[in-house]
PDB file of N, CA and C in Angstrom:
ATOM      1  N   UNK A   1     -68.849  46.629 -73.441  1.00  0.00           N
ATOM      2  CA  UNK A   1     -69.375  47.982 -73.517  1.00  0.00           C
ATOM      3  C   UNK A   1     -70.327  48.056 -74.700  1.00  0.00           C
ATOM      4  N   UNK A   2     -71.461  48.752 -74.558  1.00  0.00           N
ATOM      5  CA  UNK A   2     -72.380  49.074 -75.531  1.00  0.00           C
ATOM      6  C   UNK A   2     -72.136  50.478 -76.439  1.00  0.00           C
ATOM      7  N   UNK A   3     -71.768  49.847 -77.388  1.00  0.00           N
ATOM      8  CA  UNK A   3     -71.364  51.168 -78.159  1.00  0.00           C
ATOM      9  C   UNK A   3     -73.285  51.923 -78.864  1.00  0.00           C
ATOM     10  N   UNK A   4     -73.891  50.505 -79.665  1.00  0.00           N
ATOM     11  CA  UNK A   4     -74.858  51.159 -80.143  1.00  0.00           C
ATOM     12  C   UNK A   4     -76.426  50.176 -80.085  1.00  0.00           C
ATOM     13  N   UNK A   5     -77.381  50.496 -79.743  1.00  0.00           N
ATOM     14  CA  UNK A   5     -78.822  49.619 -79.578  1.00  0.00           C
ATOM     15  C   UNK A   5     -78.920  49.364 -81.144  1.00  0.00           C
ATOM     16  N   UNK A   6     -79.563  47.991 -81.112  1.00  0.00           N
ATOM     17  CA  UNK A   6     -79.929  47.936 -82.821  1.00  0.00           C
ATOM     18  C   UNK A   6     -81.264  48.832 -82.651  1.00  0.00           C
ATOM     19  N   UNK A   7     -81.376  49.084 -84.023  1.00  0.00           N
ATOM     20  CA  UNK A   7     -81.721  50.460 -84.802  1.00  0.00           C
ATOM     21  C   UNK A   7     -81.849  51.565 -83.872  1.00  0.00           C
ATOM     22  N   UNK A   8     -80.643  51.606 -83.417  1.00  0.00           N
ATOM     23  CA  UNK A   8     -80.358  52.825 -83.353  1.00  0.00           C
ATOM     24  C   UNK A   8     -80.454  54.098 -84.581  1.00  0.00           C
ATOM     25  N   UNK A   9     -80.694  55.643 -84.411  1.00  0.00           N
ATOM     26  CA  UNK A   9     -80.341  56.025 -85.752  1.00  0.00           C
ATOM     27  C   UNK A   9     -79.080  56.969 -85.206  1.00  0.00           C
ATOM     28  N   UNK A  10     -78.491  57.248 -86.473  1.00  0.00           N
ATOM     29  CA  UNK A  10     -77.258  57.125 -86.390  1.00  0.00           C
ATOM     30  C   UNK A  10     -77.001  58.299 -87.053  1.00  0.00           C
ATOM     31  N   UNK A  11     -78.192  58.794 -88.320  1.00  0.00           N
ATOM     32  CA  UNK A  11     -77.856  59.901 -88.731  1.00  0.00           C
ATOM     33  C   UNK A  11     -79.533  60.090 -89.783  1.00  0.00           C
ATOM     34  N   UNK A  12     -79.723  61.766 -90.244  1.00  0.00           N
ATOM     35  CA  UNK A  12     -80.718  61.572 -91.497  1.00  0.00           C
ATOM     36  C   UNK A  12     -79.824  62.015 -92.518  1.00  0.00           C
ATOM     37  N   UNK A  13     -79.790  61.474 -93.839  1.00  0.00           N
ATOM     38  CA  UNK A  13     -78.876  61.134 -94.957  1.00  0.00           C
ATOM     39  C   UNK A  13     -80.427  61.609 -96.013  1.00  0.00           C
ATOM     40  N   UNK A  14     -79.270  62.664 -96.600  1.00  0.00           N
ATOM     41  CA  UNK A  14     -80.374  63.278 -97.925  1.00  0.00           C
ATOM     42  C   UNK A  14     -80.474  62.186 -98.880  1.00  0.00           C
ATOM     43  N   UNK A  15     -81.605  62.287 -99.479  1.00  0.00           N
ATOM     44  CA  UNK A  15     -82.152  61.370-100.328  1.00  0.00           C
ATOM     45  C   UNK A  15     -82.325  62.288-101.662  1.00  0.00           C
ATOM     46  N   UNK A  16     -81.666  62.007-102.777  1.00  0.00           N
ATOM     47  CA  UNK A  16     -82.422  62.655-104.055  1.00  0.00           C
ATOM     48  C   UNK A  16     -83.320  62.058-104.986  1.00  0.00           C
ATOM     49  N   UNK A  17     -84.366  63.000-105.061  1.00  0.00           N
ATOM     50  CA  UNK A  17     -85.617  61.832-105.944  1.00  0.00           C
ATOM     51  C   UNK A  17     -86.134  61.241-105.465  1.00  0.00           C
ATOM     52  N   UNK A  18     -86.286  61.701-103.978  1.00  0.00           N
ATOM     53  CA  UNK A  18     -87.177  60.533-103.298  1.00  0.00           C
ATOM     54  C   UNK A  18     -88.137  61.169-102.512  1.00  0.00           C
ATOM     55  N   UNK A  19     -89.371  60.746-102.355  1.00  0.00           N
ATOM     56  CA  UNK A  19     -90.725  60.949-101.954  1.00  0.00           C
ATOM     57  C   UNK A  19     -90.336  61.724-100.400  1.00  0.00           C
ATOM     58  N   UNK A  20     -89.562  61.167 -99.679  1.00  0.00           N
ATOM     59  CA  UNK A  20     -89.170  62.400 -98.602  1.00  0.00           C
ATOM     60  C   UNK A  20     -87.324  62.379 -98.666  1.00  0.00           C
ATOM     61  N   UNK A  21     -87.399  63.842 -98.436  1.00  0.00           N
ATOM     62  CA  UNK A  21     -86.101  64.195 -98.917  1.00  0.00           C
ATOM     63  C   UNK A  21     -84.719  63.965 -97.664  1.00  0.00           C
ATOM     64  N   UNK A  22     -85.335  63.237 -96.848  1.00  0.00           N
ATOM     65  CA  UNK A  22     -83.775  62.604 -96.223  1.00  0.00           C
ATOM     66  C   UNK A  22     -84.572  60.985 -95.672  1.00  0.00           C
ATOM     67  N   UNK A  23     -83.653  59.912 -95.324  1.00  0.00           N
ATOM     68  CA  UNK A  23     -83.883  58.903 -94.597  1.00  0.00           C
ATOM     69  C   UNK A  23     -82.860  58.791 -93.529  1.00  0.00           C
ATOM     70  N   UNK A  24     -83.676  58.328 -92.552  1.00  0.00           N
ATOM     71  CA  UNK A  24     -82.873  57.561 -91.548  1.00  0.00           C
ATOM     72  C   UNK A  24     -82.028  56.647 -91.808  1.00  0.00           C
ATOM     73  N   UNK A  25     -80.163  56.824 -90.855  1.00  0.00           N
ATOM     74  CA  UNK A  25     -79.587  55.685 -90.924  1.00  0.00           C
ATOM     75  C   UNK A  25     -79.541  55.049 -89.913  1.00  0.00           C
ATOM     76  N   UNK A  26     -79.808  53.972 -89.640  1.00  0.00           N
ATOM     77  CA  UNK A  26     -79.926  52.852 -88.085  1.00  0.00           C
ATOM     78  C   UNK A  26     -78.529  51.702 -88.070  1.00  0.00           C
ATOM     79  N   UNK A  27     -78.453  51.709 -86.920  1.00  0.00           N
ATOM     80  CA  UNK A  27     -77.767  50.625 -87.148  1.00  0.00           C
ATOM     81  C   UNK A  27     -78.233  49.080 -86.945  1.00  0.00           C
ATOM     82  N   UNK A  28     -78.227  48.273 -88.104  1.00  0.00           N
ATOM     83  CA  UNK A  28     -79.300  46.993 -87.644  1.00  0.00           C
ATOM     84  C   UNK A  28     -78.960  45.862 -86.887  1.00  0.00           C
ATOM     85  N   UNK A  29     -77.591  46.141 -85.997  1.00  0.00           N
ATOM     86  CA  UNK A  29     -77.840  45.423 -84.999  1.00  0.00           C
ATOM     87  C   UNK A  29     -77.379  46.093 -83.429  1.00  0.00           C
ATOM     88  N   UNK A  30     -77.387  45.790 -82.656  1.00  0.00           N
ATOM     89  CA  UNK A  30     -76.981  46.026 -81.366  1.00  0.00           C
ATOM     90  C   UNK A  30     -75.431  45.809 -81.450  1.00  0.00           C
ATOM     91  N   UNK A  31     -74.617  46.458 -81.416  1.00  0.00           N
ATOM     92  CA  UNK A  31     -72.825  46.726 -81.319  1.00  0.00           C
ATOM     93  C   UNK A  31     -72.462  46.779 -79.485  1.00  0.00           C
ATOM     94  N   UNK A  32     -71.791  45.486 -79.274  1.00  0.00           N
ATOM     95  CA  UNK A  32     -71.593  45.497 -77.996  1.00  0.00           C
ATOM     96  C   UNK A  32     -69.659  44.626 -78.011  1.00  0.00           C
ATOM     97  N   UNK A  33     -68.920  45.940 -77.712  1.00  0.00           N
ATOM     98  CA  UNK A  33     -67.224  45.277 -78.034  1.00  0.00           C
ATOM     99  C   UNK A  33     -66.515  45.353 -76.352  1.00  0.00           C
ATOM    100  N   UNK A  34     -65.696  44.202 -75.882  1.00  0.00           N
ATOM    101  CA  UNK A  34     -65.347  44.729 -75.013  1.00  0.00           C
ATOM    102  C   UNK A  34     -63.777  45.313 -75.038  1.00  0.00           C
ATOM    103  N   UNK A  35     -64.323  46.280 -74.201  1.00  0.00           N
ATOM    104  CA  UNK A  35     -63.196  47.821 -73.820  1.00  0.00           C
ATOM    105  C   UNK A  35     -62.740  47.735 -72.339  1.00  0.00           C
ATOM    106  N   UNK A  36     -61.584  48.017 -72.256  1.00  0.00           N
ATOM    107  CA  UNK A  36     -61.103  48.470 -70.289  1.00  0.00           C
ATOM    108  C   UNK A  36     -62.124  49.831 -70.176  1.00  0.00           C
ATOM    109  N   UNK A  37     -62.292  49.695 -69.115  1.00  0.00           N
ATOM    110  CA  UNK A  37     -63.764  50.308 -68.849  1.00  0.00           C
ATOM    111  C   UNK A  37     -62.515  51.957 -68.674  1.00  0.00           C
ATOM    112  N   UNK A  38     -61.330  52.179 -68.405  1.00  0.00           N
ATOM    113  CA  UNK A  38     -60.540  53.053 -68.316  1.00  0.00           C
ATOM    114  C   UNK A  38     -60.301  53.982 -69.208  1.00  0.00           C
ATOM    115  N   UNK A  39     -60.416  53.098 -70.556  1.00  0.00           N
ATOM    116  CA  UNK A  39     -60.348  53.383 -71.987  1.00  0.00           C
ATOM    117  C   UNK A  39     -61.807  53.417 -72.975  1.00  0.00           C
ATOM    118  N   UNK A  40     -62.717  53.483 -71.978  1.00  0.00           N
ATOM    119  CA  UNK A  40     -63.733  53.674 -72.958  1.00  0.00           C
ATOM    120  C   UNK A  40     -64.332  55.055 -73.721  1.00  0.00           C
ATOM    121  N   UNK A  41     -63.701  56.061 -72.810  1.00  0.00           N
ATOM    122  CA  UNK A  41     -64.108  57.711 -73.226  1.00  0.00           C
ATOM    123  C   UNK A  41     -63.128  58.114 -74.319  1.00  0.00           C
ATOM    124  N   UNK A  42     -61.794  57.162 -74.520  1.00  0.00           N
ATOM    125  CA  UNK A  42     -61.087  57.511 -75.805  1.00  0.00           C
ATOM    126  C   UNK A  42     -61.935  56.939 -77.435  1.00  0.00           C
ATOM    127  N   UNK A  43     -62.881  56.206 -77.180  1.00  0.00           N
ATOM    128  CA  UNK A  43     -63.718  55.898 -78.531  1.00  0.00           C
ATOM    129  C   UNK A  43     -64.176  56.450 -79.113  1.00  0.00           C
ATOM    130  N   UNK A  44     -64.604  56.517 -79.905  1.00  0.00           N
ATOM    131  CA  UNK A  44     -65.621  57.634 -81.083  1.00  0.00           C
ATOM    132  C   UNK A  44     -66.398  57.231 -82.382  1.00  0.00           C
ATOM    133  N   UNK A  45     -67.001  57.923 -82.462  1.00  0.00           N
ATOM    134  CA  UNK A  45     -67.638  57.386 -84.104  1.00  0.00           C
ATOM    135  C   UNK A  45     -68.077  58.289 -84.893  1.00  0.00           C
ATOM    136  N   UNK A  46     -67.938  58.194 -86.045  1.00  0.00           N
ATOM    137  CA  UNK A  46     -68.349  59.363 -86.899  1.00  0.00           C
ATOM    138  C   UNK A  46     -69.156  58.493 -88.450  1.00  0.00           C
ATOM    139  N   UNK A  47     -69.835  59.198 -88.758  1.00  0.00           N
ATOM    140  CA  UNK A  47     -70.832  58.458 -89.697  1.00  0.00           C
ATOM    141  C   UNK A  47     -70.407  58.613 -90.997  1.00  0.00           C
ATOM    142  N   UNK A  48     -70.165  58.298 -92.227  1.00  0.00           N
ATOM    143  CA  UNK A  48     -69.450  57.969 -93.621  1.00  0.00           C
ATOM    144  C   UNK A  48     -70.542  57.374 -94.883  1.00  0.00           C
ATOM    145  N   UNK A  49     -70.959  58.344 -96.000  1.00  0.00           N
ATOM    146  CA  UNK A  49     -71.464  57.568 -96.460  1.00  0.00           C
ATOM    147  C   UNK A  49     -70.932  58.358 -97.896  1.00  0.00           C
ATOM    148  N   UNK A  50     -71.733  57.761 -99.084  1.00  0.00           N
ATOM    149  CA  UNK A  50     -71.825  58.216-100.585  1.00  0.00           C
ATOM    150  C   UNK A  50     -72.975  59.329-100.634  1.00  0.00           C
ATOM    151  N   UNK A  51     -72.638  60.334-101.073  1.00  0.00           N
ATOM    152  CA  UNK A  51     -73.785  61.651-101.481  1.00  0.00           C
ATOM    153  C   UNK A  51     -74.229  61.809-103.059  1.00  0.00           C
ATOM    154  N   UNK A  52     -74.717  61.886-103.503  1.00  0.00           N
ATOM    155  CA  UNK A  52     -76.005  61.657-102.657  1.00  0.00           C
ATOM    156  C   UNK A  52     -76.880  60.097-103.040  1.00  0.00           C
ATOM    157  N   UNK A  53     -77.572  60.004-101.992  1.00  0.00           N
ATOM    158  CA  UNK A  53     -77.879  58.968-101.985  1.00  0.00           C
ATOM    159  C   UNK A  53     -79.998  58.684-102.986  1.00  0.00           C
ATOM    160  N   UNK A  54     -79.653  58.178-103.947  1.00  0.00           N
ATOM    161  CA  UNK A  54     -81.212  58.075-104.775  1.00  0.00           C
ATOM    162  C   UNK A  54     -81.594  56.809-104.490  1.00  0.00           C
ATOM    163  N   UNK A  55     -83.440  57.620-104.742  1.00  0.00           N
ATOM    164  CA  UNK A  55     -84.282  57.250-104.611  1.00  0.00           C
ATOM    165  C   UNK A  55     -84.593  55.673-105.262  1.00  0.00           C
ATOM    166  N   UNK A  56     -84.847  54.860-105.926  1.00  0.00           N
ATOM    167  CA  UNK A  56     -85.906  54.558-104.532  1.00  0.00           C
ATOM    168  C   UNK A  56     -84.689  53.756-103.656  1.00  0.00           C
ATOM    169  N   UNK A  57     -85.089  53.981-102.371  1.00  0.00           N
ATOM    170  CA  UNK A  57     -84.088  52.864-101.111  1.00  0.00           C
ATOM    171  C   UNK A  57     -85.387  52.271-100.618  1.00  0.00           C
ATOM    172  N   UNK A  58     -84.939  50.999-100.088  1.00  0.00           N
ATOM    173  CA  UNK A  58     -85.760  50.114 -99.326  1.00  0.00           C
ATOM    174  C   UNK A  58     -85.077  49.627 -98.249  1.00  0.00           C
ATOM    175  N   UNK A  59     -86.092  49.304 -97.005  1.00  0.00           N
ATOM    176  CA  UNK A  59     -85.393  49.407 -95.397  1.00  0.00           C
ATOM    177  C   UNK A  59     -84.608  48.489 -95.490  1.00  0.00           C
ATOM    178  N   UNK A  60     -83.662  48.509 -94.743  1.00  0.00           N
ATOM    179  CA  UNK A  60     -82.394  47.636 -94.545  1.00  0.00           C
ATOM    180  C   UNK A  60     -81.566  47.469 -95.550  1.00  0.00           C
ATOM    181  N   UNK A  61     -81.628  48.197 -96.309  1.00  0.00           N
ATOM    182  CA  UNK A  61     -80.621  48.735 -97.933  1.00  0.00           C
ATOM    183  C   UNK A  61     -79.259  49.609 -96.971  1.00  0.00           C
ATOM    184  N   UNK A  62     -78.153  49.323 -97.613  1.00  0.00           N
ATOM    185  CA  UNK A  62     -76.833  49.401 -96.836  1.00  0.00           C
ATOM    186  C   UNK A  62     -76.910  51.154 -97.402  1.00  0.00           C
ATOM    187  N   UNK A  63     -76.809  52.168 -96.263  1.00  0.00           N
ATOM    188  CA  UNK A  63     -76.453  53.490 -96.709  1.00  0.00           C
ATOM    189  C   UNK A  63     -75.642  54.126 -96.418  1.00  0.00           C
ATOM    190  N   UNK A  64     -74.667  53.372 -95.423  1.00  0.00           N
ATOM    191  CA  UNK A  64     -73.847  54.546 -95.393  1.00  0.00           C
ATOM    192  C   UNK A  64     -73.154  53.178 -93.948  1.00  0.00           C
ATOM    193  N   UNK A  65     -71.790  53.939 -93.065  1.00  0.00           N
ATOM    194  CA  UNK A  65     -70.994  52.965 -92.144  1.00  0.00           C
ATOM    195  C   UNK A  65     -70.572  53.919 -91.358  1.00  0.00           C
ATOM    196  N   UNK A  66     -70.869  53.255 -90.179  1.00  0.00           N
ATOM    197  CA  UNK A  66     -70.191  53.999 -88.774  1.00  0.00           C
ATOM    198  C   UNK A  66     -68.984  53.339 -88.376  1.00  0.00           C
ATOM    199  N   UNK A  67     -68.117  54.176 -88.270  1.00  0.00           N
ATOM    200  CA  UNK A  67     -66.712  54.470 -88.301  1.00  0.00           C
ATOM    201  C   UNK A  67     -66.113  54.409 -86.610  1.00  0.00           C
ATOM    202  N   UNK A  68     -65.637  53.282 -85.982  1.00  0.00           N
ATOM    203  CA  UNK A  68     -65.643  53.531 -84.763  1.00  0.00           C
ATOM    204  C   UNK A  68     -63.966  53.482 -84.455  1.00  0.00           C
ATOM    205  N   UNK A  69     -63.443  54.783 -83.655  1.00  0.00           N
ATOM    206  CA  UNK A  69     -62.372  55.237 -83.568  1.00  0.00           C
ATOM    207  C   UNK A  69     -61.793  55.150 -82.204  1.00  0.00           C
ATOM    208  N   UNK A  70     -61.025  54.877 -81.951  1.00  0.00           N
ATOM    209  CA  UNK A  70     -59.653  54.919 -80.574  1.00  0.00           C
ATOM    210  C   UNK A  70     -58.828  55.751 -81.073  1.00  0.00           C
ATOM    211  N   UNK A  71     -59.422  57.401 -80.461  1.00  0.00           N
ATOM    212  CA  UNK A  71     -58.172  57.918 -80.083  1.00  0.00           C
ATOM    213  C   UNK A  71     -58.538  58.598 -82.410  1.00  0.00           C
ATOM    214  N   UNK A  72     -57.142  58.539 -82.654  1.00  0.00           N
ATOM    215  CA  UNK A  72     -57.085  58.948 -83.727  1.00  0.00           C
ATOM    216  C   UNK A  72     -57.419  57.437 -85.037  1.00  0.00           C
ATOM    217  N   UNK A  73     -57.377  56.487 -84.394  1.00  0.00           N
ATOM    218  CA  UNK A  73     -57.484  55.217 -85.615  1.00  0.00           C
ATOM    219  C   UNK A  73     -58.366  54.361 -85.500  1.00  0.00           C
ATOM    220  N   UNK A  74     -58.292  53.929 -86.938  1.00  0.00           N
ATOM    221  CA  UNK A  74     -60.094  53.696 -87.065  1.00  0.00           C
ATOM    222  C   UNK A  74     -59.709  52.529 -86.028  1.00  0.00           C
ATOM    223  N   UNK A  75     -61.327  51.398 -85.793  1.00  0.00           N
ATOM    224  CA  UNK A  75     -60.956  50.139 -85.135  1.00  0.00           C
ATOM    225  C   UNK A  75     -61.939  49.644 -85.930  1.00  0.00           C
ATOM    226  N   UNK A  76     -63.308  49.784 -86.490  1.00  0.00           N
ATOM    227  CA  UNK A  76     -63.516  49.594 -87.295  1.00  0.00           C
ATOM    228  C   UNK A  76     -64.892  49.614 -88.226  1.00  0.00           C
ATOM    229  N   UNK A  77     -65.454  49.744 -88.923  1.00  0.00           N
ATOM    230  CA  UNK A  77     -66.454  50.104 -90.033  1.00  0.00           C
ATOM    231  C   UNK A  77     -67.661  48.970 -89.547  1.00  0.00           C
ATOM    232  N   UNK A  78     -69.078  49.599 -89.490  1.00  0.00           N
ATOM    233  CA  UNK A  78     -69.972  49.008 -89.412  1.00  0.00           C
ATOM    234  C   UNK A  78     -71.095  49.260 -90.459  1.00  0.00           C
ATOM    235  N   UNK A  79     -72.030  48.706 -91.041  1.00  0.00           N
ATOM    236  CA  UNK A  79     -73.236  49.501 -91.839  1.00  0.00           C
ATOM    237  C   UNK A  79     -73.993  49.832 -91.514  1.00  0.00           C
ATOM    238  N   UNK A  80     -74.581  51.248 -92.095  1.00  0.00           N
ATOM    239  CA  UNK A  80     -75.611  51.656 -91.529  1.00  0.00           C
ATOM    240  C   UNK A  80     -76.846  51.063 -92.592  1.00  0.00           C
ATOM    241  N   UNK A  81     -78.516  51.024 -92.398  1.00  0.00           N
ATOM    242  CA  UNK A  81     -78.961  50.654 -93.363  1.00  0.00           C
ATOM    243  C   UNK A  81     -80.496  51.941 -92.478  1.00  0.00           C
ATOM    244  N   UNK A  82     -80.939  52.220 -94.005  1.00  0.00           N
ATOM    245  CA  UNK A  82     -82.371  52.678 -93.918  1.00  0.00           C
ATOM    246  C   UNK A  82     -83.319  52.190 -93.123  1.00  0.00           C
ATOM    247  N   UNK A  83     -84.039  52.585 -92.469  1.00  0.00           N
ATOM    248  CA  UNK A  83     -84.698  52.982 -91.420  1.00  0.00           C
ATOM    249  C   UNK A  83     -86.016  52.404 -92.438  1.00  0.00           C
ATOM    250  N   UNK A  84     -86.380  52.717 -93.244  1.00  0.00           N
ATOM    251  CA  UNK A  84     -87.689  52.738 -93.743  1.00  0.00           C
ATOM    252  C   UNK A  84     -87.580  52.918 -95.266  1.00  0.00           C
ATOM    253  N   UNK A  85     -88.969  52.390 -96.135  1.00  0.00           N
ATOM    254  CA  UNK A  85     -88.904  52.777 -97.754  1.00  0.00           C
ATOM    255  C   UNK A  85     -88.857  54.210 -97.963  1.00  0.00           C
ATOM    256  N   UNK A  86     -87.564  54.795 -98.765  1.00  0.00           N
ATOM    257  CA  UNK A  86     -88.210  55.810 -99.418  1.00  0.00           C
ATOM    258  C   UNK A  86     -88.621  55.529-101.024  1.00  0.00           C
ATOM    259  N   UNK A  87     -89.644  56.074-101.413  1.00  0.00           N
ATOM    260  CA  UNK A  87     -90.030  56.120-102.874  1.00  0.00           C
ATOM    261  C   UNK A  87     -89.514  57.021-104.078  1.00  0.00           C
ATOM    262  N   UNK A  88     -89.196  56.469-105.133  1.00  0.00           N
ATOM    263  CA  UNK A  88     -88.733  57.542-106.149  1.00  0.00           C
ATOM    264  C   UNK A  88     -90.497  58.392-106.671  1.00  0.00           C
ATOM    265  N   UNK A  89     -89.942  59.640-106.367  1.00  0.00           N
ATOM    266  CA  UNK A  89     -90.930  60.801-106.505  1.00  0.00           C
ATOM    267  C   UNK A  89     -91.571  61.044-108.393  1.00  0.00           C
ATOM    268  N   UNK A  90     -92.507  61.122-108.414  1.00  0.00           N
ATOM    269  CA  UNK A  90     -93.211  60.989-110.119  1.00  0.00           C
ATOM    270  C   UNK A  90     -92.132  61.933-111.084  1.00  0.00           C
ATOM    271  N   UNK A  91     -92.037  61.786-112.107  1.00  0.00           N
ATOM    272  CA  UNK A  91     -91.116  62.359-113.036  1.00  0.00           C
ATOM    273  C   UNK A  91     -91.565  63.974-113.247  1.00  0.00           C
ATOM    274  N   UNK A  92     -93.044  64.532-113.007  1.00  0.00           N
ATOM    275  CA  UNK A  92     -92.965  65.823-112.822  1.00  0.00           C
ATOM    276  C   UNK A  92     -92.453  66.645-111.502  1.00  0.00           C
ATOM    277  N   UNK A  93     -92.496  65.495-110.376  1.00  0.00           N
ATOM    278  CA  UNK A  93     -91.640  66.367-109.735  1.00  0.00           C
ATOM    279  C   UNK A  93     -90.162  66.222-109.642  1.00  0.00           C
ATOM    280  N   UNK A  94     -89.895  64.890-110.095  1.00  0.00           N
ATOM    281  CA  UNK A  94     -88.248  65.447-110.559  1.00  0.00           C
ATOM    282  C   UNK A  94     -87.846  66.354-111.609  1.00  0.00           C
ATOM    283  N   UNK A  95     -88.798  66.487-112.475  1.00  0.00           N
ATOM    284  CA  UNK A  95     -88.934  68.077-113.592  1.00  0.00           C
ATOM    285  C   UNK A  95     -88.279  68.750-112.579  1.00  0.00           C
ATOM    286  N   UNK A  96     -89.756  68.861-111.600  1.00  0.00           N
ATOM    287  CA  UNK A  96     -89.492  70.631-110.653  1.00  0.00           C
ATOM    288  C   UNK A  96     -88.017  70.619-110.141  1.00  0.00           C
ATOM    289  N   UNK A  97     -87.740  69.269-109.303  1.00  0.00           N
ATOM    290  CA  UNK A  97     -86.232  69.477-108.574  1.00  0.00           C
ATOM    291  C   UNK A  97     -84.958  69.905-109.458  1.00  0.00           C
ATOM    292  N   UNK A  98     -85.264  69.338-110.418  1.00  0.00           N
ATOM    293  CA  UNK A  98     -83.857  69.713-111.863  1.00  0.00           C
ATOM    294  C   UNK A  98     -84.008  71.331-111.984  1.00  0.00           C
ATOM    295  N   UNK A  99     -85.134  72.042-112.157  1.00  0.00           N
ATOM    296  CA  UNK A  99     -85.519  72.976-112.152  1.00  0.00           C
ATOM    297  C   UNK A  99     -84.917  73.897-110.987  1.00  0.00           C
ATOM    298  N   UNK A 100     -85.282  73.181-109.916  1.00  0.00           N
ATOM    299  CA  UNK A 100     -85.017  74.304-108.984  1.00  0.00           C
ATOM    300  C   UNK A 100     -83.595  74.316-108.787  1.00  0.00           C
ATOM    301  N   UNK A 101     -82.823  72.972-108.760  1.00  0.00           N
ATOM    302  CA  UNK A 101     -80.982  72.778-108.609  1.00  0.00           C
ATOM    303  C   UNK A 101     -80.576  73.756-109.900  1.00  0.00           C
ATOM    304  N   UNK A 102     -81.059  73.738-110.865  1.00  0.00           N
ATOM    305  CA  UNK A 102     -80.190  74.318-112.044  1.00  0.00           C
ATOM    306  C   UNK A 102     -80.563  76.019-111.386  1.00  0.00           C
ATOM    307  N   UNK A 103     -81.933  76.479-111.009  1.00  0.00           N
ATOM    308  CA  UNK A 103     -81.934  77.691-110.879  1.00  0.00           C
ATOM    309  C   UNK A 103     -81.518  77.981-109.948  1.00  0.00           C
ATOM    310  N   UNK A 104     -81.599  77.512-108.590  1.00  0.00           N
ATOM    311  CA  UNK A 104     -81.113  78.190-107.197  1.00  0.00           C
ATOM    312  C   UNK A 104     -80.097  76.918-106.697  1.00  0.00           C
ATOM    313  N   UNK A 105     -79.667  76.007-107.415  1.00  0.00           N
ATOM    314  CA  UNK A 105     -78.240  75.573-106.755  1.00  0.00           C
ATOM    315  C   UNK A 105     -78.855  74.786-105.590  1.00  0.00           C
ATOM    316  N   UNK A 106     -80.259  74.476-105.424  1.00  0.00           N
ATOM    317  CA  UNK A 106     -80.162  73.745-104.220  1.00  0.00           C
ATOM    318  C   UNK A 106     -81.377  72.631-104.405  1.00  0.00           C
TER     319      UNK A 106
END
């Protein structure tokens, strides 16, 4: 059974300090496990990473792991990795972002 196509994406994961403010997570390879084809709608996956995630990342940098589940338990952890470079953003605009988190919390 094909759980996932390589680079697949898998999720966009905020980026702080970085030239665009989320990246893609892919998965970098093709995930193919075999399942009783009976039991394949009990699987699941849910995506897991560290927040927040800074700048600079470079593609195929490990960001985060897809979590693949039977039912209620894990079966087991894969990595996700960036999609593409993000860049750390010039120091006046991390001024502005400190600026704006301390004033409006976001």
């Amino acid at each position: 059974y094909k759980f996932f196509n390589k680079n697949q994406i898998m999720a966009e994961l905020p980026v702080w300090y970085g030239a665009k403010s989320t990246v893609e997570a892919v998965v970098p390879d093709t995930v193919i496990r075999t399942v009783k084809k009976s039991t394949k709608n009990k699987y699941g996956a849910k995506v897991v990473y560290d927040t927040p995630l800074s700048a600079p990342i470079f593609k195929g940098d490990k960001v985060g792991e897809i979590v693949i589940t039977y039912g209620e338990e894990e079966k087991e952890r894969l990595p996700l990795v960036a999609k593409e470079d993000i860049a750390r953003m010039g120091a006046f605009n991390r001024f502005l972002t400190n600026l704006k988190y301390f004033a409006f919390g976001k």
